[in-house]
N, C-alpha and C. Protein backbone atom coordinates (compact mmCIF):
# COMPACT_ATOMS: atom_id res chain seq x y z
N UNK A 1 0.83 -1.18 0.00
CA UNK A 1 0.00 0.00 0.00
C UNK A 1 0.88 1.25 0.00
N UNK A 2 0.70 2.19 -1.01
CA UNK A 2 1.42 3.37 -1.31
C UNK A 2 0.85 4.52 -0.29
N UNK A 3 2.12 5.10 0.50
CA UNK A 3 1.67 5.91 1.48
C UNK A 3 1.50 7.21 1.01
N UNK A 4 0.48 8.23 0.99
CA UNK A 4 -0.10 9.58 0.56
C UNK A 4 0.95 10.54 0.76
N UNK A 5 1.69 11.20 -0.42
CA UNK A 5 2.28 11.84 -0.24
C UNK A 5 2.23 13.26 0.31
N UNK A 6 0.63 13.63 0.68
CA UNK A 6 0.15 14.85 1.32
C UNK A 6 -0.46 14.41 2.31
N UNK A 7 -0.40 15.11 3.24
CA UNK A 7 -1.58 14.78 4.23
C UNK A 7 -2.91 15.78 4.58
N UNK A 8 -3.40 15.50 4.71
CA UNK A 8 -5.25 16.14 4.82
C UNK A 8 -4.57 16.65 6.30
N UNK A 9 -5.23 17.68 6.84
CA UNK A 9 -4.93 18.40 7.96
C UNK A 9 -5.89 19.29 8.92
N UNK A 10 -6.96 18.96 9.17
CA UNK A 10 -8.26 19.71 9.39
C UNK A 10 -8.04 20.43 10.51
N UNK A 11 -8.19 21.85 10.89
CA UNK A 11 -7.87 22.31 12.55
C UNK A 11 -9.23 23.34 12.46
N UNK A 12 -9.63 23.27 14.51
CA UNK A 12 -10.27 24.24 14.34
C UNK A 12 -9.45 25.36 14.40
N UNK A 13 -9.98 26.31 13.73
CA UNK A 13 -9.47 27.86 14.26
C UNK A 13 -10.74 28.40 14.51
N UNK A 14 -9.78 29.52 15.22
CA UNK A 14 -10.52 30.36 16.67
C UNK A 14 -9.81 31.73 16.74
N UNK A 15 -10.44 32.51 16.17
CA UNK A 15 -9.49 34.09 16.56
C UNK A 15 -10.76 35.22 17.20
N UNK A 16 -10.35 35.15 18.61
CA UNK A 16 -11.61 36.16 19.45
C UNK A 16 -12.04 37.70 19.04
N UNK A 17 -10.97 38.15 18.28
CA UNK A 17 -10.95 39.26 17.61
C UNK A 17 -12.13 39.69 16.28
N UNK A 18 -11.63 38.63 15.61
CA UNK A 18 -12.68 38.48 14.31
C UNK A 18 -13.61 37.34 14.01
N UNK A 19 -13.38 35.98 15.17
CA UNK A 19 -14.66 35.24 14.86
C UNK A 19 -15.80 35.09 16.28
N UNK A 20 -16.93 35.01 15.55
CA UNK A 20 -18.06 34.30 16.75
C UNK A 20 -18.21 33.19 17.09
N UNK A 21 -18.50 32.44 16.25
CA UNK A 21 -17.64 30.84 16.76
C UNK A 21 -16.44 30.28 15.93
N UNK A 22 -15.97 29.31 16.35
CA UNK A 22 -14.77 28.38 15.76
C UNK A 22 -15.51 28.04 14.51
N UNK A 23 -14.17 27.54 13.31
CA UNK A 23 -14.57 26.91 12.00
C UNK A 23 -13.58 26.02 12.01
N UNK A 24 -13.45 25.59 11.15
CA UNK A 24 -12.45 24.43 10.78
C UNK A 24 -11.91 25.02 9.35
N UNK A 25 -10.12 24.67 9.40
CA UNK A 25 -9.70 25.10 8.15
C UNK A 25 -9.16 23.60 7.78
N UNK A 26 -8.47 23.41 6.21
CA UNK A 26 -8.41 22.58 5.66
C UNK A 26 -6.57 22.57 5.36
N UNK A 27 -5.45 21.97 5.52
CA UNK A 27 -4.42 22.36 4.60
C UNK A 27 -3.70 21.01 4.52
N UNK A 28 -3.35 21.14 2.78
CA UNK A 28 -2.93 19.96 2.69
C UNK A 28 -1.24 20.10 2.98
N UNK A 29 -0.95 19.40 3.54
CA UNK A 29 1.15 19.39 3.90
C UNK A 29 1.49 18.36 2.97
N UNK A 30 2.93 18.68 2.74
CA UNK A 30 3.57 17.91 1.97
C UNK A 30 4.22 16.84 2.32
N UNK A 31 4.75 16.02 2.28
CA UNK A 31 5.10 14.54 2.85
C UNK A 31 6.53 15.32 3.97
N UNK A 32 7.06 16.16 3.20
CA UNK A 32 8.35 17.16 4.46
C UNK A 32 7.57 17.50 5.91
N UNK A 33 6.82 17.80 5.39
CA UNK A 33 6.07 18.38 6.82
C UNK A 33 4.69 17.69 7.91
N UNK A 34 4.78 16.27 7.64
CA UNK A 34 4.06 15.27 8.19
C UNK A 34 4.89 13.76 8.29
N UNK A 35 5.31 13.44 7.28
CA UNK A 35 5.94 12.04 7.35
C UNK A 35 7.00 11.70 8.33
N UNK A 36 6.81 10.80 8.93
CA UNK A 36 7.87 10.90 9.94
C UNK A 36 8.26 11.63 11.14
N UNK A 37 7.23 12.32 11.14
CA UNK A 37 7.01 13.66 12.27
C UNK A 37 6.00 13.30 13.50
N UNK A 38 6.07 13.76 14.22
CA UNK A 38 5.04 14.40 15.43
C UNK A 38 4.24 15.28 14.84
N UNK A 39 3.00 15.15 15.71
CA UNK A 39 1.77 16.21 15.18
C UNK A 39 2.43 17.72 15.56
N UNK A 40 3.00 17.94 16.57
CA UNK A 40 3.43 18.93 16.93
C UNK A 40 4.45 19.51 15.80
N UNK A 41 4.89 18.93 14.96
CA UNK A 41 6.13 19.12 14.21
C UNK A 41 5.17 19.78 12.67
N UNK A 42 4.07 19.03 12.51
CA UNK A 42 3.41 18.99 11.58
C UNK A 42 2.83 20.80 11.92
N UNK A 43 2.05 20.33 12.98
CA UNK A 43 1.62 22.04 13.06
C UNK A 43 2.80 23.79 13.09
N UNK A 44 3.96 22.76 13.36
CA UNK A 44 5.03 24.23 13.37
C UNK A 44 5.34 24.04 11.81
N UNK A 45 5.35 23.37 11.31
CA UNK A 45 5.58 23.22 9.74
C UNK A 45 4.13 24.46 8.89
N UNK A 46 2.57 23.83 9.09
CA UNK A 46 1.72 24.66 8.69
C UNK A 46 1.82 26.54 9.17
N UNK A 47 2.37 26.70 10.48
CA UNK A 47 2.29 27.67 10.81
C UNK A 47 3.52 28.49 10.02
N UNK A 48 4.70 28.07 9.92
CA UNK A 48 5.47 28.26 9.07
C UNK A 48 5.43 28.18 7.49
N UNK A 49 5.07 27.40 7.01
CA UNK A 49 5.22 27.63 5.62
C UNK A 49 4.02 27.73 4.88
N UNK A 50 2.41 27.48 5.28
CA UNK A 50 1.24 27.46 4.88
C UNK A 50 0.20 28.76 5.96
N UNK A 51 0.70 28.96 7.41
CA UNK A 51 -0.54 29.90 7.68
C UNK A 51 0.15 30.19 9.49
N UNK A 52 0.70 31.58 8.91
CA UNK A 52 1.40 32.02 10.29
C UNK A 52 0.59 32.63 11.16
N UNK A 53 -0.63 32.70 11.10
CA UNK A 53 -1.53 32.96 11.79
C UNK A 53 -1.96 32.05 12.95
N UNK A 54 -1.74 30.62 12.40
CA UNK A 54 -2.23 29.67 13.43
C UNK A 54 -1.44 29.45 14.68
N UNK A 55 -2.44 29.16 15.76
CA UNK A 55 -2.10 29.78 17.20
C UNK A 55 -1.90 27.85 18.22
N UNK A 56 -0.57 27.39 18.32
CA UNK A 56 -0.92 26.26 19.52
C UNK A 56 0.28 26.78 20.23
N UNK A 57 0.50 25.49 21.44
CA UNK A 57 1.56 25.91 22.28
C UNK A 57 2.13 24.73 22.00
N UNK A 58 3.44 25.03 22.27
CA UNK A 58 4.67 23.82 22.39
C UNK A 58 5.53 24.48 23.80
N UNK A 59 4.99 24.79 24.37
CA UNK A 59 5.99 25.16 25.69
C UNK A 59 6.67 23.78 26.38
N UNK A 60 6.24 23.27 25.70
CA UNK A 60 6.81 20.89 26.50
C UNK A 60 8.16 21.58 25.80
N UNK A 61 8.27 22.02 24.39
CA UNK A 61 9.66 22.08 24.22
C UNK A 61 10.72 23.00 24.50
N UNK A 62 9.90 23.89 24.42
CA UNK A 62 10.78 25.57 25.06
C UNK A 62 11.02 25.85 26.18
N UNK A 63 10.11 25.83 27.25
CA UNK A 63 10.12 25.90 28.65
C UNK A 63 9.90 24.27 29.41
N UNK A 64 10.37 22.98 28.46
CA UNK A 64 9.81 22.07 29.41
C UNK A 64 8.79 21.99 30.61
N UNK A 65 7.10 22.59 30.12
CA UNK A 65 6.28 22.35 30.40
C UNK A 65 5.40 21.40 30.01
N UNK A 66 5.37 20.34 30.83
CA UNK A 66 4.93 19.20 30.41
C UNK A 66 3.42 19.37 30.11
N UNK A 67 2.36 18.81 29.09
CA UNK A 67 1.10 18.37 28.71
C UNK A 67 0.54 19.95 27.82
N UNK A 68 1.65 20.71 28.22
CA UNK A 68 1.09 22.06 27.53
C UNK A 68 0.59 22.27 25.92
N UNK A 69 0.70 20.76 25.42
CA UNK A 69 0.59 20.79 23.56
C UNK A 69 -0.84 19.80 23.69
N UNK A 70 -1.58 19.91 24.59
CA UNK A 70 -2.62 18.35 25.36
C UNK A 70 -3.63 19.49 24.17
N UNK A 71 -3.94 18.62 23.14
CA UNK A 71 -4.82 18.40 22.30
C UNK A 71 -5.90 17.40 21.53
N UNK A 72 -6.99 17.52 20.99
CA UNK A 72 -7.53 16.49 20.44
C UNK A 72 -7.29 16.17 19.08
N UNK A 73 -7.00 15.14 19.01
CA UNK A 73 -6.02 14.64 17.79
C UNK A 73 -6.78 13.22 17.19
N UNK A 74 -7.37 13.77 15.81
CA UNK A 74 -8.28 12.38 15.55
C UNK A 74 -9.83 12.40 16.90
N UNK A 75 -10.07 13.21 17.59
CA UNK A 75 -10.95 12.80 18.59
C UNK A 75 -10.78 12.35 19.65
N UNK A 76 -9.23 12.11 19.90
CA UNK A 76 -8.32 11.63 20.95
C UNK A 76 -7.65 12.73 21.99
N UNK A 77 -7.79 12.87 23.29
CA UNK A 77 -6.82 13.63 23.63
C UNK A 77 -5.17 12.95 23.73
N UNK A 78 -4.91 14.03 23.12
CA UNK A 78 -3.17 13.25 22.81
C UNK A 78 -2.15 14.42 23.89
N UNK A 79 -0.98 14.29 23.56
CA UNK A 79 0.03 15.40 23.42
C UNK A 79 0.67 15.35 21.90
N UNK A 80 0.44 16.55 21.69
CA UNK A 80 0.99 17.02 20.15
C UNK A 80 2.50 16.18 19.98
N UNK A 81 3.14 16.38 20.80
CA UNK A 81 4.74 16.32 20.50
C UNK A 81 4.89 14.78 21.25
N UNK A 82 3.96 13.94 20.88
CA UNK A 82 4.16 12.51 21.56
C UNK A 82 3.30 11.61 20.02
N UNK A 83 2.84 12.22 19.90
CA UNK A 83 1.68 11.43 18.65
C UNK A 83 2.16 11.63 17.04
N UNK A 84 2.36 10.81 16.50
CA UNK A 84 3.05 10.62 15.45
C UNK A 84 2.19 11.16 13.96
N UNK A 85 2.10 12.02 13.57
CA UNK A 85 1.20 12.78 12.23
C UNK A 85 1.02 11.45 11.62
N UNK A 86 -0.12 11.70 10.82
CA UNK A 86 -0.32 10.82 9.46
C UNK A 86 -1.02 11.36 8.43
N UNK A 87 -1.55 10.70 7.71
CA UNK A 87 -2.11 11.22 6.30
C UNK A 87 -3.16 12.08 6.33
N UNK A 88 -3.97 12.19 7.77
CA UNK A 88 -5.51 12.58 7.30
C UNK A 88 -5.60 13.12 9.19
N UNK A 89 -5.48 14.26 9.18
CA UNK A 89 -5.81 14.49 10.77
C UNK A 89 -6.37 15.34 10.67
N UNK A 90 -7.60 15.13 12.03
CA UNK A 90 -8.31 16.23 12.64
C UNK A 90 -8.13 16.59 13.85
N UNK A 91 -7.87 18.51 13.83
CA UNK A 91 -7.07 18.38 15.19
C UNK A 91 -7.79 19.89 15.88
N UNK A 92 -8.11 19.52 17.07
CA UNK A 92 -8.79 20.52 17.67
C UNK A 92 -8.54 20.83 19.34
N UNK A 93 -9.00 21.99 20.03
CA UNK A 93 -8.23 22.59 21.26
C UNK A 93 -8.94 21.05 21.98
N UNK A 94 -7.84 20.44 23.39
CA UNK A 94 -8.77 20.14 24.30
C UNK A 94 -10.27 20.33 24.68
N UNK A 95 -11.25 19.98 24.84
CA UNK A 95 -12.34 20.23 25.39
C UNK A 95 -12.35 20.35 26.70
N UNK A 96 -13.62 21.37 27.32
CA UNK A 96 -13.90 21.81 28.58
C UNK A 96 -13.33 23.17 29.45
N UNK A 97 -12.09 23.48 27.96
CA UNK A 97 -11.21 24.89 28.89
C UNK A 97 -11.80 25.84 28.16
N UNK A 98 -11.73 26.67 28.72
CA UNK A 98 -11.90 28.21 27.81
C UNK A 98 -11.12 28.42 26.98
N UNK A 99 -11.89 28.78 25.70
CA UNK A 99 -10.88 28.69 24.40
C UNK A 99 -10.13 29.60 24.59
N UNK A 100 -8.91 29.91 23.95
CA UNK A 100 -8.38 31.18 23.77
C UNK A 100 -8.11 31.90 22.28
N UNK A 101 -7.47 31.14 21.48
CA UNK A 101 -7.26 31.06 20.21
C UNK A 101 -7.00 30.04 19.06
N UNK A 102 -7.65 29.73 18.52
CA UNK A 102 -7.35 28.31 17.65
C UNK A 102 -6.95 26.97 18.73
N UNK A 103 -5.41 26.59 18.25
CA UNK A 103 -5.39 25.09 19.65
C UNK A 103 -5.46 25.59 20.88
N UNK A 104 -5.28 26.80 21.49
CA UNK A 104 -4.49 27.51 22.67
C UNK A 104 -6.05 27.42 23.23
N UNK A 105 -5.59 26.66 24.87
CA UNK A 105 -6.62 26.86 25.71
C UNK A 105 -6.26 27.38 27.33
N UNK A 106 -6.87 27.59 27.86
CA UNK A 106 -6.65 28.10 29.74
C UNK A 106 -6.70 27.15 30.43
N UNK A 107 -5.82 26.51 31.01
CA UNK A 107 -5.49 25.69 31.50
C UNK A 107 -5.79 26.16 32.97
N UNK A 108 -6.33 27.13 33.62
CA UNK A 108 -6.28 27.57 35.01
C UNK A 108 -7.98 27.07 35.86
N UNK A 109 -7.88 26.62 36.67
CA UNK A 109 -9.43 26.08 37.31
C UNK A 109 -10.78 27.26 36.80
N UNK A 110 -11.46 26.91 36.45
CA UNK A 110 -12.48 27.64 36.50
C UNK A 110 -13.66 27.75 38.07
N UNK A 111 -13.34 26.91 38.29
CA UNK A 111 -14.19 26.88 39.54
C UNK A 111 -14.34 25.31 40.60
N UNK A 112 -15.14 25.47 41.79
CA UNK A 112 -14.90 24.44 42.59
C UNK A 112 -15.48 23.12 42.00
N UNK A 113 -16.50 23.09 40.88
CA UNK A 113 -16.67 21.95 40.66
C UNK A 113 -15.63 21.45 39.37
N UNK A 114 -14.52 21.96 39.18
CA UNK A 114 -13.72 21.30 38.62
C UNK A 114 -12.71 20.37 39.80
N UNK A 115 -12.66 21.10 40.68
CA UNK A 115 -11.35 20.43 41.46
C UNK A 115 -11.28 19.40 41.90
């Protein structure tokens, strides 16, 4: 079986400035910027060479803050920089935090019935 030399890439975006709710964008990557990679690798690739607008965190790698890339990946909560890209992903903020911007969510308690 011949492996897809692009990969399908679905994310929500989220910008509080100019949208009312989240949409989903579409971009296809090139086998450089998915194959063999981490999802996390995949998304600094789109933000870089397809759409510098798009907003996640990788602080696991910069500031060794651990779970800070904790996204839904495929419908999965993953960590970005642990989960291996493939041909066809859908990738969206954690659920239950307050959004902030596209992947980027608030990680801080909202209240006592979270704790």
């Amino acid at each position: 079986m011949k492996i897809k030399d692009e990969a399908k890439v679905t994310i929500q975006r989220f910008d509080p400035t100019t949208d009312k709710e989240p949409k989903y964008q579409t971009y296809m990557v090139p086998a450089c910027g998915w194959k063999d990679l981490k999802v996390l690798d995949t998304l600094r690739y789109i933000q870089q060479h397809l759409d510098g607008s798009l907003s996640f965190r990788e602080s696991c790698r910069q500031y060794q803050i651990c779970s800070a890339c904790t996204m839904m990946v495929n419908k999965k909560v993953a960590l970005a920089c642990e989960v291996m890209a493939s041909p066809e992903m859908f990738i969206e903020p954690v659920p239950r935090y307050p959004l902030i911007k596209d992947l980027v969510v608030s990680f801080e308690r909202r209240g006592k019935e979270e704790a």
